[in-house]
PDB file of N, CA and C in Angstrom:
ATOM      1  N   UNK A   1      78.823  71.830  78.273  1.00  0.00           N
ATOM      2  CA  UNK A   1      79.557  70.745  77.657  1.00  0.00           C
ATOM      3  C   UNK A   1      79.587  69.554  78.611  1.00  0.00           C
ATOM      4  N   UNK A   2      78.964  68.102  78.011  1.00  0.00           N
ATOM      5  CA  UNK A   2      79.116  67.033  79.021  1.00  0.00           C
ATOM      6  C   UNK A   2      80.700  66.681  78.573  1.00  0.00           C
ATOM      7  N   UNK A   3      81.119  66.477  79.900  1.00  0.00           N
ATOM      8  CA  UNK A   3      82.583  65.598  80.191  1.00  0.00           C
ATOM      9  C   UNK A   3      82.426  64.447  80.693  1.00  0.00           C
ATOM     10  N   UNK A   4      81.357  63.672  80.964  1.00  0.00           N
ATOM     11  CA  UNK A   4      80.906  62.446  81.242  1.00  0.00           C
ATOM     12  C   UNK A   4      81.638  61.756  80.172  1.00  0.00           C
ATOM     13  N   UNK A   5      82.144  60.686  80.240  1.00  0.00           N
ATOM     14  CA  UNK A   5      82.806  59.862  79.293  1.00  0.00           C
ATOM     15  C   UNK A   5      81.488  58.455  78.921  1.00  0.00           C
ATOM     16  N   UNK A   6      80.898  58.186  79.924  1.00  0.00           N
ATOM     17  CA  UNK A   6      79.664  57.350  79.556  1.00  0.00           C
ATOM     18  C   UNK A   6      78.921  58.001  78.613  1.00  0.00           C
ATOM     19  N   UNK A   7      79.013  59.513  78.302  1.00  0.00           N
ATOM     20  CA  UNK A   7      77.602  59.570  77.199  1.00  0.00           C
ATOM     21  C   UNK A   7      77.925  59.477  76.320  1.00  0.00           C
ATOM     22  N   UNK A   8      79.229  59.302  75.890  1.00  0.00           N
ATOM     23  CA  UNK A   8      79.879  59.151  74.498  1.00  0.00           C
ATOM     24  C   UNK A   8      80.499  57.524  74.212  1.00  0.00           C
ATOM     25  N   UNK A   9      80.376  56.877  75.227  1.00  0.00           N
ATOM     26  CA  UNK A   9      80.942  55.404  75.189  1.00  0.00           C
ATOM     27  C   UNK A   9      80.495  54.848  76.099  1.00  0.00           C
ATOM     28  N   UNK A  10      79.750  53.429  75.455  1.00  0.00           N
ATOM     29  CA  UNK A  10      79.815  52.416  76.538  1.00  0.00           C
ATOM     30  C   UNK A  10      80.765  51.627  77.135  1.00  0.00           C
ATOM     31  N   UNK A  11      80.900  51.098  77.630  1.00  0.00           N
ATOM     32  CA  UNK A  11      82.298  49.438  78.104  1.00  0.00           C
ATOM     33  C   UNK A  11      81.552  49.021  77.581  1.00  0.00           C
ATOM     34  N   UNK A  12      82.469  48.111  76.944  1.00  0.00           N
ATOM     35  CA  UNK A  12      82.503  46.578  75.985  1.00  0.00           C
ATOM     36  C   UNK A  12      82.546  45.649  76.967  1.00  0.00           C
ATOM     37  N   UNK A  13      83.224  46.062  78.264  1.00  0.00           N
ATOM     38  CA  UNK A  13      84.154  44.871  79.551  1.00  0.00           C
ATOM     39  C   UNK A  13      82.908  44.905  80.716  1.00  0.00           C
ATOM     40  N   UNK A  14      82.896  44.305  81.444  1.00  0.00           N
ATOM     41  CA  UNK A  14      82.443  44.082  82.831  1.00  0.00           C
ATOM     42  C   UNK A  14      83.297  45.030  83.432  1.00  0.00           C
ATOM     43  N   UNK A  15      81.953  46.434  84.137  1.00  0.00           N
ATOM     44  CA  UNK A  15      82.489  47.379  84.797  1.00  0.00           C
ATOM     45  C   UNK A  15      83.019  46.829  85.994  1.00  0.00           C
ATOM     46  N   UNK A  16      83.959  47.202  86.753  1.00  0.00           N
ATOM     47  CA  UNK A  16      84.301  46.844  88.261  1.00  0.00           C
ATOM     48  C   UNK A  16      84.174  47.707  88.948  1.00  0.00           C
ATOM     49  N   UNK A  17      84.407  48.995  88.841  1.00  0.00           N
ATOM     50  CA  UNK A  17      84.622  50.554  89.367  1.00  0.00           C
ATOM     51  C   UNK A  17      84.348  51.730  88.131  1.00  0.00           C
ATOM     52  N   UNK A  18      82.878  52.187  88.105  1.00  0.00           N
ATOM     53  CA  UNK A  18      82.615  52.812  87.282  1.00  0.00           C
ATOM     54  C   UNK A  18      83.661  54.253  87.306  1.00  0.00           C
ATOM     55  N   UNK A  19      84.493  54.474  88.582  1.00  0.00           N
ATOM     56  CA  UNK A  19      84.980  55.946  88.656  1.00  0.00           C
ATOM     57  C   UNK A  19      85.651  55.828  89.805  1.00  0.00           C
ATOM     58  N   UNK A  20      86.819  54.767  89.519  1.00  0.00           N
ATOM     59  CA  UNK A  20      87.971  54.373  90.661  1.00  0.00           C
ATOM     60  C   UNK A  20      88.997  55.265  90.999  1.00  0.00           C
ATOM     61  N   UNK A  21      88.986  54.952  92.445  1.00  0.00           N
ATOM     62  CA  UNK A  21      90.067  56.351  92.910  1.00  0.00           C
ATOM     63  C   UNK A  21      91.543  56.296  92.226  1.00  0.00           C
ATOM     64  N   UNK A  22      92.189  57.250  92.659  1.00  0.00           N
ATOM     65  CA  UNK A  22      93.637  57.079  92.327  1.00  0.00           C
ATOM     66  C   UNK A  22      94.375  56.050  92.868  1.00  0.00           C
ATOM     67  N   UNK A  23      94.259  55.882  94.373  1.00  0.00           N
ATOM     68  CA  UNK A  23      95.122  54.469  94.761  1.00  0.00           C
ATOM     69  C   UNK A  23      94.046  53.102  94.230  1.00  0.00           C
ATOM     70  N   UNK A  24      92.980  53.004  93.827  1.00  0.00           N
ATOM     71  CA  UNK A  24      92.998  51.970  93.341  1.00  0.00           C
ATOM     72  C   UNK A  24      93.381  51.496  91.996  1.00  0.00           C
ATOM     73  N   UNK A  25      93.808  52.311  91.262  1.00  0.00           N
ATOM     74  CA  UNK A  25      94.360  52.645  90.197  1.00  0.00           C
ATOM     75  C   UNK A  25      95.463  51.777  89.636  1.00  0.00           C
ATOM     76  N   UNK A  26      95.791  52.758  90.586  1.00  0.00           N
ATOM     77  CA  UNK A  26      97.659  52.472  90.847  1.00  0.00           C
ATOM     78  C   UNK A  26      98.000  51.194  91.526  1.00  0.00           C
ATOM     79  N   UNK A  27      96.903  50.602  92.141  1.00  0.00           N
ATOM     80  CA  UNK A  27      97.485  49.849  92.939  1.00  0.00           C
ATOM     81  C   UNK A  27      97.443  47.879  91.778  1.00  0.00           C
ATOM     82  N   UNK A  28      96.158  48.310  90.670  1.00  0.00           N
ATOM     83  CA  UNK A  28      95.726  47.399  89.723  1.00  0.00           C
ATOM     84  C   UNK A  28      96.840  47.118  88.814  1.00  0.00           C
ATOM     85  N   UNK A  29      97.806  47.753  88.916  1.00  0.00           N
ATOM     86  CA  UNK A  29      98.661  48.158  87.795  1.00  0.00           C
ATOM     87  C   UNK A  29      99.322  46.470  87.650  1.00  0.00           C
ATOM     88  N   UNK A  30      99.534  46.534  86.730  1.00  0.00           N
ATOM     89  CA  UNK A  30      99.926  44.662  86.510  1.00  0.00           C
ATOM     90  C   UNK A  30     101.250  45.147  85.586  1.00  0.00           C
ATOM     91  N   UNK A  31     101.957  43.970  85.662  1.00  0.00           N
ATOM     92  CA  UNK A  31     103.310  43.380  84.952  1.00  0.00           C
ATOM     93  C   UNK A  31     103.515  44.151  83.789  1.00  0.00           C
ATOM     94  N   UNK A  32     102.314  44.211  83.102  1.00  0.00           N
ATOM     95  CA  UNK A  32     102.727  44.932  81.968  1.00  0.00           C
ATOM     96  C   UNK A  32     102.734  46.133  82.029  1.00  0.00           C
ATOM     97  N   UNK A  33     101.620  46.900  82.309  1.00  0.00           N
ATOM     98  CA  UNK A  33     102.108  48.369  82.917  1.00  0.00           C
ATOM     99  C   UNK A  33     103.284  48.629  83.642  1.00  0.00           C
ATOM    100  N   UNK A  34     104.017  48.078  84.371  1.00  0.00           N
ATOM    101  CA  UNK A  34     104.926  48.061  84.965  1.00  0.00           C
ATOM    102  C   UNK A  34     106.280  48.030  83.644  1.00  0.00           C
ATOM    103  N   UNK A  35     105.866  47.357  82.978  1.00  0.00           N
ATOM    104  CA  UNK A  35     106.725  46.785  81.901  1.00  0.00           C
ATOM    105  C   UNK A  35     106.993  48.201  81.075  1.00  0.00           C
ATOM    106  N   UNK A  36     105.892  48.641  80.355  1.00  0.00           N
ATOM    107  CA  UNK A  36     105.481  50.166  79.546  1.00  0.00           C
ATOM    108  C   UNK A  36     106.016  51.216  80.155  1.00  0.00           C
ATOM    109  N   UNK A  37     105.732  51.573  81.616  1.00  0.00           N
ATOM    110  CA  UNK A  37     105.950  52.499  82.362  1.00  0.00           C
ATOM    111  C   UNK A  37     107.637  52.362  82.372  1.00  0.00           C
ATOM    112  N   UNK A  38     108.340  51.536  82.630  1.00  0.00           N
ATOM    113  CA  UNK A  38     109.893  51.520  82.812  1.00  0.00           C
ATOM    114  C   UNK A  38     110.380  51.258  81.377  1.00  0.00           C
ATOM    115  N   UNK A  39     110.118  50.935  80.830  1.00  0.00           N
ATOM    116  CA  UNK A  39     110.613  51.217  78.393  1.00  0.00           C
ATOM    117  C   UNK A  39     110.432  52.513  78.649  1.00  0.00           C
ATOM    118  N   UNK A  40     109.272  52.928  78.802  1.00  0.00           N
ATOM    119  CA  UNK A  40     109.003  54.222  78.276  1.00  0.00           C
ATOM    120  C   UNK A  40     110.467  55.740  78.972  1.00  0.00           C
ATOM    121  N   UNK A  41     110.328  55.109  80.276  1.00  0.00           N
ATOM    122  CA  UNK A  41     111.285  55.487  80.880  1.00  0.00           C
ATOM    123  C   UNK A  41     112.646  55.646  80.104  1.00  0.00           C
ATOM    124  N   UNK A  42     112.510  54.329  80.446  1.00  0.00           N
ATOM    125  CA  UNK A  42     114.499  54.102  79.710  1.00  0.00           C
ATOM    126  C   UNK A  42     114.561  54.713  78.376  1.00  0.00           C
ATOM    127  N   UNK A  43     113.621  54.524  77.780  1.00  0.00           N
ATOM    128  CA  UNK A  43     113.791  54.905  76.053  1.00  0.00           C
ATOM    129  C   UNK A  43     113.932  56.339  76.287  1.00  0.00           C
ATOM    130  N   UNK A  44     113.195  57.299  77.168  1.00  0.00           N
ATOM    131  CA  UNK A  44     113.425  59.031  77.385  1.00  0.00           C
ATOM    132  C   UNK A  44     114.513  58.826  77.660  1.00  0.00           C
ATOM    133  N   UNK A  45     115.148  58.524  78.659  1.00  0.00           N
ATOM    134  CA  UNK A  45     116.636  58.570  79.587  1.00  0.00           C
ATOM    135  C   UNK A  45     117.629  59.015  77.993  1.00  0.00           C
ATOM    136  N   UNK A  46     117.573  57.486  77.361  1.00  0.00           N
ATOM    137  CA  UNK A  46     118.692  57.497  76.392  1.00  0.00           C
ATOM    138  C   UNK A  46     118.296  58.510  75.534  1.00  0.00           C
ATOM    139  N   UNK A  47     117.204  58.733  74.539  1.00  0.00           N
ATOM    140  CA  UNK A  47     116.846  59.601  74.064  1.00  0.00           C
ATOM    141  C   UNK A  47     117.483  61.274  74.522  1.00  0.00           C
ATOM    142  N   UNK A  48     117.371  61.387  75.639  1.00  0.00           N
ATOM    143  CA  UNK A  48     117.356  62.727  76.290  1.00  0.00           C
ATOM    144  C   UNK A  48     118.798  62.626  76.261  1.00  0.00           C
ATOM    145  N   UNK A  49     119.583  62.141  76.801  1.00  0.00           N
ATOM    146  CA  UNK A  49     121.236  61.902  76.894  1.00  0.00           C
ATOM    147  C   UNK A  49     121.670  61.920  75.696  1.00  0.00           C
ATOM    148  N   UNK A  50     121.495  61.631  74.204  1.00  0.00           N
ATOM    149  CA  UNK A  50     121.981  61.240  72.445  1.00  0.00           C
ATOM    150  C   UNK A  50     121.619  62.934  72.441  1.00  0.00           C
ATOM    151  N   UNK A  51     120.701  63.418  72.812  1.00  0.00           N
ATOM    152  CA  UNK A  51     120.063  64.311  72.318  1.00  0.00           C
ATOM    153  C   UNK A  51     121.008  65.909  72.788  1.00  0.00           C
ATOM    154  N   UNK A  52     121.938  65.679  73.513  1.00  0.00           N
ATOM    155  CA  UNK A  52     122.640  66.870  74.613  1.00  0.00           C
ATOM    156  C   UNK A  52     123.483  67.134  73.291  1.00  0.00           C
ATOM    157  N   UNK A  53     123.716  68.170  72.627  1.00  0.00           N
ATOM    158  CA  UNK A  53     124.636  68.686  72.006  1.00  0.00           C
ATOM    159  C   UNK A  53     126.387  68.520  72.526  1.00  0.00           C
ATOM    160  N   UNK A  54     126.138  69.244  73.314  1.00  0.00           N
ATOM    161  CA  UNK A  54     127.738  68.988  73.726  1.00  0.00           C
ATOM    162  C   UNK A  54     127.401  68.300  75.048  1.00  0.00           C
ATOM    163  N   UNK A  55     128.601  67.865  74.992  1.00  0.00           N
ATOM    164  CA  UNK A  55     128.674  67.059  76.653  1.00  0.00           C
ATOM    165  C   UNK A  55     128.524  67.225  77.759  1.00  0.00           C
ATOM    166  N   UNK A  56     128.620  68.832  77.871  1.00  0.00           N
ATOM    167  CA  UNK A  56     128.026  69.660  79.665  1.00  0.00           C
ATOM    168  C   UNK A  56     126.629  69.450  79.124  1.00  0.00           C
ATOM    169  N   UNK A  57     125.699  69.253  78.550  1.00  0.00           N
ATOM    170  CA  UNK A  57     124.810  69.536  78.383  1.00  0.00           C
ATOM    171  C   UNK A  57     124.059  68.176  78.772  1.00  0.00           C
ATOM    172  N   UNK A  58     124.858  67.290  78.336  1.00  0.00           N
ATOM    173  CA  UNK A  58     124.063  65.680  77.801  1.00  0.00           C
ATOM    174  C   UNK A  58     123.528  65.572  79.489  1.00  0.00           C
ATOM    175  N   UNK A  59     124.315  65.665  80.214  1.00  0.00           N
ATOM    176  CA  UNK A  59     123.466  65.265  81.834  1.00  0.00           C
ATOM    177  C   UNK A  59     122.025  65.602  81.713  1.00  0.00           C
ATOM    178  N   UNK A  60     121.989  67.302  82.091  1.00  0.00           N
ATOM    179  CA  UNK A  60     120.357  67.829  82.398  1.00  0.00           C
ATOM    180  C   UNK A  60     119.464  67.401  81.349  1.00  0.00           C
ATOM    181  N   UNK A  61     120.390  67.095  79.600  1.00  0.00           N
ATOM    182  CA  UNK A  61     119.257  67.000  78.968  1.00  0.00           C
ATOM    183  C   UNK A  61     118.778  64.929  79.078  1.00  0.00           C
ATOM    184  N   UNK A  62     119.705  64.696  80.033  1.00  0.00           N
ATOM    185  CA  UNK A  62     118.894  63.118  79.922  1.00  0.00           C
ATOM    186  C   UNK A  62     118.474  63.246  81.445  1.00  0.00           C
ATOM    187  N   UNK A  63     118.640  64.090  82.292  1.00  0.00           N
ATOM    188  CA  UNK A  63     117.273  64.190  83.603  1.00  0.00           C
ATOM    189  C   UNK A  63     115.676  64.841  82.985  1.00  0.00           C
ATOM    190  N   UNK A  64     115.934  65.620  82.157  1.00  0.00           N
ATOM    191  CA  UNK A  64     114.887  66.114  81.701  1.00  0.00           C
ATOM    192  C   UNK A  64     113.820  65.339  80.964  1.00  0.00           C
ATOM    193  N   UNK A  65     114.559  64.587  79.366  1.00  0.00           N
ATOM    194  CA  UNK A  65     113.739  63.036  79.381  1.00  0.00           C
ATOM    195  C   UNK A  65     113.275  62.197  79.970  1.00  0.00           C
ATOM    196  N   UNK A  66     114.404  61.693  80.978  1.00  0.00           N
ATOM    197  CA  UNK A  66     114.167  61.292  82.150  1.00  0.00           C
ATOM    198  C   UNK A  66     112.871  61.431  82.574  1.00  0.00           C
ATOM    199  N   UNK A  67     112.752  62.797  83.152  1.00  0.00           N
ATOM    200  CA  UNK A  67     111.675  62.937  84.125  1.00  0.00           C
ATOM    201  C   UNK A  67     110.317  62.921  83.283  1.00  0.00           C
ATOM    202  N   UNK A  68     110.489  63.727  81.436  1.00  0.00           N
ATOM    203  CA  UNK A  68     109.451  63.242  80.615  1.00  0.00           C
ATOM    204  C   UNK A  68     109.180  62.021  80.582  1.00  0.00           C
ATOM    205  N   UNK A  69     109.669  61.201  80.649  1.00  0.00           N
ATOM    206  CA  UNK A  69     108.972  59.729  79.967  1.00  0.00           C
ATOM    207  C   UNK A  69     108.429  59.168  81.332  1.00  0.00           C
ATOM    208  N   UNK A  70     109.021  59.494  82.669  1.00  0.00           N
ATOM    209  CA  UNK A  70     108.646  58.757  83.888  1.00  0.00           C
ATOM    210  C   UNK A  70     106.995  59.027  83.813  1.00  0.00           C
ATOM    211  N   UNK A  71     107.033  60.454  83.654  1.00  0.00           N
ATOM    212  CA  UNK A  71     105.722  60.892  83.964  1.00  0.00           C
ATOM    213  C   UNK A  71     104.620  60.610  82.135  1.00  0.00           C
ATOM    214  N   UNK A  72     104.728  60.473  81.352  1.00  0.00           N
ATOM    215  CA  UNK A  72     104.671  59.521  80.069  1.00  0.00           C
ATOM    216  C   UNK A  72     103.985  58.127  80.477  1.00  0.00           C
ATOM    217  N   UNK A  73     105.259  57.453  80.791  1.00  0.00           N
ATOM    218  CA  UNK A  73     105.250  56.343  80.974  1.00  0.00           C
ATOM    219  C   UNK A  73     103.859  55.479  82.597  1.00  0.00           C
ATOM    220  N   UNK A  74     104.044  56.571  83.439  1.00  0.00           N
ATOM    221  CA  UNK A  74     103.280  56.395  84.646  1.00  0.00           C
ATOM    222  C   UNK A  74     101.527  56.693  84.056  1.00  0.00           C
ATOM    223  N   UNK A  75     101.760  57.706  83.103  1.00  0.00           N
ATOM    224  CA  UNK A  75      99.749  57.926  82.595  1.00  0.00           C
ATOM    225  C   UNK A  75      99.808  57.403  81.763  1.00  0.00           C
ATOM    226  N   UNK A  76     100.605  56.514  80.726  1.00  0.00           N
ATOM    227  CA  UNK A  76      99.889  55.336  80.021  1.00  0.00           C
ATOM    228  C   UNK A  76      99.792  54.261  80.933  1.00  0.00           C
ATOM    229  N   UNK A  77     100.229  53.779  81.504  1.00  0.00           N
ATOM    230  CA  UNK A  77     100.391  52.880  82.642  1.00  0.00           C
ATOM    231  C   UNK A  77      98.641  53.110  83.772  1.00  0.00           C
ATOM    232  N   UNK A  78      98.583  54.003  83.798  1.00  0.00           N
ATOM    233  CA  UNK A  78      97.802  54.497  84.420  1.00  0.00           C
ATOM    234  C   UNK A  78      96.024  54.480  83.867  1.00  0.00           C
ATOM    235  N   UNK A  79      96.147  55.301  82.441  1.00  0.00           N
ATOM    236  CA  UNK A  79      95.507  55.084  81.502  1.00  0.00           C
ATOM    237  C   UNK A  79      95.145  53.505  81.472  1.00  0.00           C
ATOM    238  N   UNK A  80      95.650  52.548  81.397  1.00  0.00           N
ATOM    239  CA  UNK A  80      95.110  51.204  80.992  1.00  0.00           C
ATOM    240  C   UNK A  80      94.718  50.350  82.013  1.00  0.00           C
ATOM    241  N   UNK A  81      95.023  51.071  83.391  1.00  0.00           N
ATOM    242  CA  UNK A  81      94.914  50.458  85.013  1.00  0.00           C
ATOM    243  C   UNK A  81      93.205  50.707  84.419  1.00  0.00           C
ATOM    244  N   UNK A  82      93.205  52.147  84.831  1.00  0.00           N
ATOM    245  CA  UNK A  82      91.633  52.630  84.523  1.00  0.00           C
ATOM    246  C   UNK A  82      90.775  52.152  83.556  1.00  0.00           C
ATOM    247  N   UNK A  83      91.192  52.058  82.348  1.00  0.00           N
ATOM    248  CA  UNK A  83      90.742  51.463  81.698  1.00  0.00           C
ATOM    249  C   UNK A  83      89.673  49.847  81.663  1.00  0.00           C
ATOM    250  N   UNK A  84      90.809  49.452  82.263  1.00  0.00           N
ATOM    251  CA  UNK A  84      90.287  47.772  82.826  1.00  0.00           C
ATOM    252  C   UNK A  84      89.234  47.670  83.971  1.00  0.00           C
ATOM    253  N   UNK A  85      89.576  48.950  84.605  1.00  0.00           N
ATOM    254  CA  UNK A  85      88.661  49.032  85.759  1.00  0.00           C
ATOM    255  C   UNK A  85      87.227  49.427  85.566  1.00  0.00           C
ATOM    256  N   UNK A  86      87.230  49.952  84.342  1.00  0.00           N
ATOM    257  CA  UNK A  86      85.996  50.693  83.828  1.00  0.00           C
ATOM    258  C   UNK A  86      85.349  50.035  82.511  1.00  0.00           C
ATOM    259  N   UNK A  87      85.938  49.231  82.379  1.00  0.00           N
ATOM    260  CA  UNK A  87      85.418  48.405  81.666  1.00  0.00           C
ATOM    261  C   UNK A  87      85.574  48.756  80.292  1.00  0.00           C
ATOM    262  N   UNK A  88      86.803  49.154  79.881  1.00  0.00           N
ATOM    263  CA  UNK A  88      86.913  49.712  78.598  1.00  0.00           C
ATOM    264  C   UNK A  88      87.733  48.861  77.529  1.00  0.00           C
ATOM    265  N   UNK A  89      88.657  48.181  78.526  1.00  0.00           N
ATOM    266  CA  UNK A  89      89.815  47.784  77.989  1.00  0.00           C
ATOM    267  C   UNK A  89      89.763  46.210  78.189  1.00  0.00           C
ATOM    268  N   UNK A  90      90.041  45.388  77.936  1.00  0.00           N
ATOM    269  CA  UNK A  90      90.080  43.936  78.648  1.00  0.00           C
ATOM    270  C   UNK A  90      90.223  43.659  79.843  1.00  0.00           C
ATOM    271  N   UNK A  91      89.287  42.620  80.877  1.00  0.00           N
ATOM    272  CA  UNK A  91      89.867  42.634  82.258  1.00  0.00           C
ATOM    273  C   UNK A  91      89.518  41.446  82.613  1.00  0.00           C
ATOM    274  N   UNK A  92      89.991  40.289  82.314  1.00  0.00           N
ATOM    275  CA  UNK A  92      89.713  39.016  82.371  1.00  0.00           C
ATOM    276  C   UNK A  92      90.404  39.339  84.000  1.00  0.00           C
ATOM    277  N   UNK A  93      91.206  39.503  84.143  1.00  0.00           N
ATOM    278  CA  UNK A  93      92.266  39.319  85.683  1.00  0.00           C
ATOM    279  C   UNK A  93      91.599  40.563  86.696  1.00  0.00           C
ATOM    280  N   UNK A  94      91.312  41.166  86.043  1.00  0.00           N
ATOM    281  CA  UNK A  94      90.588  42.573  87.339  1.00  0.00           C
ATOM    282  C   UNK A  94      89.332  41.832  87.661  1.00  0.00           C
ATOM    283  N   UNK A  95      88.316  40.997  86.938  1.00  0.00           N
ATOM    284  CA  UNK A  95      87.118  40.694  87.316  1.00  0.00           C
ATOM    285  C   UNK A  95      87.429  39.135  87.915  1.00  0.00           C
ATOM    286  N   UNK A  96      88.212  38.220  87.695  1.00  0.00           N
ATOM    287  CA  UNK A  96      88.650  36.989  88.869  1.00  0.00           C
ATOM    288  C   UNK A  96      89.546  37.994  89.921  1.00  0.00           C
ATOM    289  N   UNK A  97      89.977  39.037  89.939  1.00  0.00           N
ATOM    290  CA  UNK A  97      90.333  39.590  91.406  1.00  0.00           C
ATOM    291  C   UNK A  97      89.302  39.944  91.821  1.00  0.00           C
ATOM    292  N   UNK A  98      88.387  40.634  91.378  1.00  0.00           N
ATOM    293  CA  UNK A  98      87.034  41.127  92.262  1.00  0.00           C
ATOM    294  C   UNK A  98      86.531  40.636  92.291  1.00  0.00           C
ATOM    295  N   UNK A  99      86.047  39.383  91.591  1.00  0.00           N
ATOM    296  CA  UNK A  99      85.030  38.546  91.872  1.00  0.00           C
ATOM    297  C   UNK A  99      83.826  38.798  93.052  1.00  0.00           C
ATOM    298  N   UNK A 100      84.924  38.245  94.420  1.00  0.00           N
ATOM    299  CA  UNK A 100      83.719  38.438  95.235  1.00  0.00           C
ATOM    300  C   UNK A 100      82.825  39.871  95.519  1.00  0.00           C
ATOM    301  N   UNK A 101      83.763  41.216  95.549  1.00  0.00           N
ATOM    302  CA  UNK A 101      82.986  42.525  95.095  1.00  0.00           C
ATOM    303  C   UNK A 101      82.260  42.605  94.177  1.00  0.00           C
ATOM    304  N   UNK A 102      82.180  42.074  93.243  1.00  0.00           N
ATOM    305  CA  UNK A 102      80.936  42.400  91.944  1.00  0.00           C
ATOM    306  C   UNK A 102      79.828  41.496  91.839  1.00  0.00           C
ATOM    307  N   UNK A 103      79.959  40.509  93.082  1.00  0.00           N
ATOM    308  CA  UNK A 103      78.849  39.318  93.034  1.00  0.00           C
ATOM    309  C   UNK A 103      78.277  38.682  92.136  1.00  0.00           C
ATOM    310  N   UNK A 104      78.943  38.226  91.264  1.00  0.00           N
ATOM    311  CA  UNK A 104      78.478  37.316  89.949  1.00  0.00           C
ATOM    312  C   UNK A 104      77.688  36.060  90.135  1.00  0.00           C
TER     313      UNK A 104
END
């Protein structure tokens, strides 16, 4: 079974990093990911807390959302870092940051 993601899709975008590490990833992450990643958050938090039946309960069950949506919220966030980097997703701002790396 190929798991290559190129044999099933091209980029539409100007590649920058055909198969970027994790800290460069993370480190691309822009305003809006930032933005997604902390909603996504908050929306588990409250979610998880409405959701506690009785009231000893409501704590663990809004750490538990909590900790779902952080980790949610961090691989869509993550997901669209990569994305841009690979040329999948739009990257008008990843390719004027690299510019001088991709030698245009």
């Amino acid at each position: 079974m190929n798991t290559d993601i190129t044999a099933s899709a091209k980029p539409e975008y100007q590649v920058i990093d055909r198969n970027p590490p994790f800290t460069k990833v993370v480190s691309n992450f822009n305003t809006l990911d930032y933005l997604r990643f902390t909603t996504i958050t908050g929306i588990s938090v409250t979610v998880g807390y409405l959701s506690g039946i009785k009231p000893g309960i409501r704590g663990p069950s809004m750490v538990t959302g909590g900790l779902i949506g952080l980790m949610g919220g961090f691989m869509y966030a993550y997901q669209n870092s990569a994305g841009r980097l690979m040329g999948f997703f739009p990257n008008e701002g990843e390719v004027a940051k690299y510019k001088k790396s991709l030698s245009i």
